[in-house]
Each structure stands twice: as structure tokens, then as C-alpha cells.
C-alpha atoms as a PDB file:
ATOM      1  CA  UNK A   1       0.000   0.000   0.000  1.00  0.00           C
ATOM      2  CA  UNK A   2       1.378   3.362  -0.942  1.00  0.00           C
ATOM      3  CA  UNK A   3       0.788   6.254   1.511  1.00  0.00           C
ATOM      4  CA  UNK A   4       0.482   9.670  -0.074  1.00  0.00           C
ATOM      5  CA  UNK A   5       0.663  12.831   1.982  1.00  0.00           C
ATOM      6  CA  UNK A   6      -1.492  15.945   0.903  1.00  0.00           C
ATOM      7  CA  UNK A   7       1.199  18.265   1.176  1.00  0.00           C
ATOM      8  CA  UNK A   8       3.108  16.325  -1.452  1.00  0.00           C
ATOM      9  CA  UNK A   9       0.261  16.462  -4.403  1.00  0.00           C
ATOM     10  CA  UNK A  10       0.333  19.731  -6.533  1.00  0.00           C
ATOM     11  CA  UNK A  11      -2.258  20.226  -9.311  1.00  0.00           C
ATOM     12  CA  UNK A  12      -1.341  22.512 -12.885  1.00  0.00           C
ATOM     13  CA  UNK A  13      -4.565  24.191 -13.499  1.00  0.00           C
ATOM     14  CA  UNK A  14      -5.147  22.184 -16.569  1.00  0.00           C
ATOM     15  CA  UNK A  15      -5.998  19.389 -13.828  1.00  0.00           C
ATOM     16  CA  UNK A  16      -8.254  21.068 -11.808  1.00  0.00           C
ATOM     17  CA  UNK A  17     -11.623  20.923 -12.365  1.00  0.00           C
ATOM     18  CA  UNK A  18     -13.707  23.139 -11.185  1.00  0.00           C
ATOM     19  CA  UNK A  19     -16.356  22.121  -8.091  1.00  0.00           C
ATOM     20  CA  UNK A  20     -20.125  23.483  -8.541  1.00  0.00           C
ATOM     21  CA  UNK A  21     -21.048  24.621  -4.723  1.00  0.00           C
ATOM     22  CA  UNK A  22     -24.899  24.271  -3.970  1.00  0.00           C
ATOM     23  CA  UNK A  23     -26.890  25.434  -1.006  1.00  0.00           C
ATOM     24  CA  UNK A  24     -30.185  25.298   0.154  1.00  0.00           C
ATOM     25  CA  UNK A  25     -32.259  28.047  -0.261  1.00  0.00           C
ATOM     26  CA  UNK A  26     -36.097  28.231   0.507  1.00  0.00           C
ATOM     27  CA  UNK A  27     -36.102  24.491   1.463  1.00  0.00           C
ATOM     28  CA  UNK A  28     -35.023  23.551  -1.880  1.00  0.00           C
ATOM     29  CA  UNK A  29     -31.288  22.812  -3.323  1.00  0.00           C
ATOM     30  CA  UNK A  30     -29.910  25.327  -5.843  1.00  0.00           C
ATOM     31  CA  UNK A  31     -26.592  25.929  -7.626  1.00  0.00           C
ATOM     32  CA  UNK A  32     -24.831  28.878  -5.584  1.00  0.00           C
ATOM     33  CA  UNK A  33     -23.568  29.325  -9.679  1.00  0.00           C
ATOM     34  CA  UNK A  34     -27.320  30.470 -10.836  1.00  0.00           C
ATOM     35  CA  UNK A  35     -28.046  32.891  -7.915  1.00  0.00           C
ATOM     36  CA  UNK A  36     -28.494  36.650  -9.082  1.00  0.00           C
ATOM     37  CA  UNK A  37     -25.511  39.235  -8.164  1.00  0.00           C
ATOM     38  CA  UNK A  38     -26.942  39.887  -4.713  1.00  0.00           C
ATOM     39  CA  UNK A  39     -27.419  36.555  -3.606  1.00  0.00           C
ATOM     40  CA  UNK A  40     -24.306  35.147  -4.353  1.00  0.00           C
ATOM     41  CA  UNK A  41     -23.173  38.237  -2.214  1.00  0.00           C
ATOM     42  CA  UNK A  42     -25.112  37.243   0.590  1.00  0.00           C
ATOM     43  CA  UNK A  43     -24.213  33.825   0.699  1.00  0.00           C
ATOM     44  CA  UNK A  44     -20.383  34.574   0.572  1.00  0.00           C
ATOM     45  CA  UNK A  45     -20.504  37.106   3.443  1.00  0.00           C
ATOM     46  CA  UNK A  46     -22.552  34.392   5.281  1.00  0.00           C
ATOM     47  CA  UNK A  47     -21.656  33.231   8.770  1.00  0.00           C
ATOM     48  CA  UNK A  48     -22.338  29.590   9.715  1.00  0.00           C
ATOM     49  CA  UNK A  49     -22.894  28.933  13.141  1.00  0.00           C
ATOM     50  CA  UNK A  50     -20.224  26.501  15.378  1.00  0.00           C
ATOM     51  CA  UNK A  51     -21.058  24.533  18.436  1.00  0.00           C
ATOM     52  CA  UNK A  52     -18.124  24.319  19.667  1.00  0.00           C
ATOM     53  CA  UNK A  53     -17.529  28.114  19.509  1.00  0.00           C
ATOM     54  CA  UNK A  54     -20.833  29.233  21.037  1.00  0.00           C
ATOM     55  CA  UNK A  55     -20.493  26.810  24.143  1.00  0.00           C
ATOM     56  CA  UNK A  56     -16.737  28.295  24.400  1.00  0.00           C
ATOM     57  CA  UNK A  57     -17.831  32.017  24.037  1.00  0.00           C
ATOM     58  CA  UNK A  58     -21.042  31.396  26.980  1.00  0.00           C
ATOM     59  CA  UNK A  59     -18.626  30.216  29.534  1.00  0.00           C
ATOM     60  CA  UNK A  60     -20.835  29.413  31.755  1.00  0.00           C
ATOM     61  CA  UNK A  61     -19.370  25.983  32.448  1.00  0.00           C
ATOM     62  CA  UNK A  62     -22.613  24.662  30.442  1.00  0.00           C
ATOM     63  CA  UNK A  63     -20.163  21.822  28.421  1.00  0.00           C
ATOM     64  CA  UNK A  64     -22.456  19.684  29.956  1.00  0.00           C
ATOM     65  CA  UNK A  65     -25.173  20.172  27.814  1.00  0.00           C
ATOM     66  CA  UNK A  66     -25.814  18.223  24.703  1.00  0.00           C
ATOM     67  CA  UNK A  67     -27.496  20.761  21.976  1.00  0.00           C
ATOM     68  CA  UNK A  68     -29.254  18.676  19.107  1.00  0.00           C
ATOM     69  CA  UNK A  69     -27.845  19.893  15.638  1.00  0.00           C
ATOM     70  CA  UNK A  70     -30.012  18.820  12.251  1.00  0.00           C
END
């Protein structure tokens, strides 16, 4: 078995391809490439909450308790 580290591959851009990013909008799935000039703005200058990082910035000592993520 051959073990290849990441830091080792490099990619030309004539092999990259390039990666079509969707996102849900509306409660349906949608190309982030078809949104209008002001949605794609909106969704790049979107913040996506962390659990980790909420419990950490409460510090209340409430690591105890288990928040249910969909």
C-alpha cells in the first residue's frame, strides 16, 4: 500500500476541475452558480454557526449540555 501525503500532491490548473457549490435556499437545493448578483453576495458574506464556539464564548461551564444539531 502506498501512503500519499497531501502536502506532497500539486495540481497545474489544466488538472483542476472546477467544483459546482450548492446550497439550500427556501427548502429547496440550488446551484450557488445560478443565484443573481446579490445573492451570491449574501451567501459569501454568510456566517455559519459553530457549536463548539458558542459553548466556548457562553462560559458558563454549560459543556455539559448536549445541543441537538439537524
Amino acid at each position: 500500500m502506498t501512503v500519499v501525503k497531501i502536502e506532497d500532491v500539486k495540481l497545474n490548473d489544466e488538472e483542476r476541475q472546477p467544483c459546482e457549490v450548492w446550497t439550500r435556499v427556501m427548502g429547496y437545493l440550488r446551484p450557488v452558480s445560478e443565484f443573481n448578483k446579490g445573492k451570491k453576495s449574501e451567501f459569501y458574506t454568510r456566517k455559519y454557526f459553530a457549536e463548539g464556539k458558542a459553548r466556548a464564548a457562553l462560559g458558563c461551564g454549560c459543556e455539559h449540555i448536549d445541543i441537538a444539531a439537524e
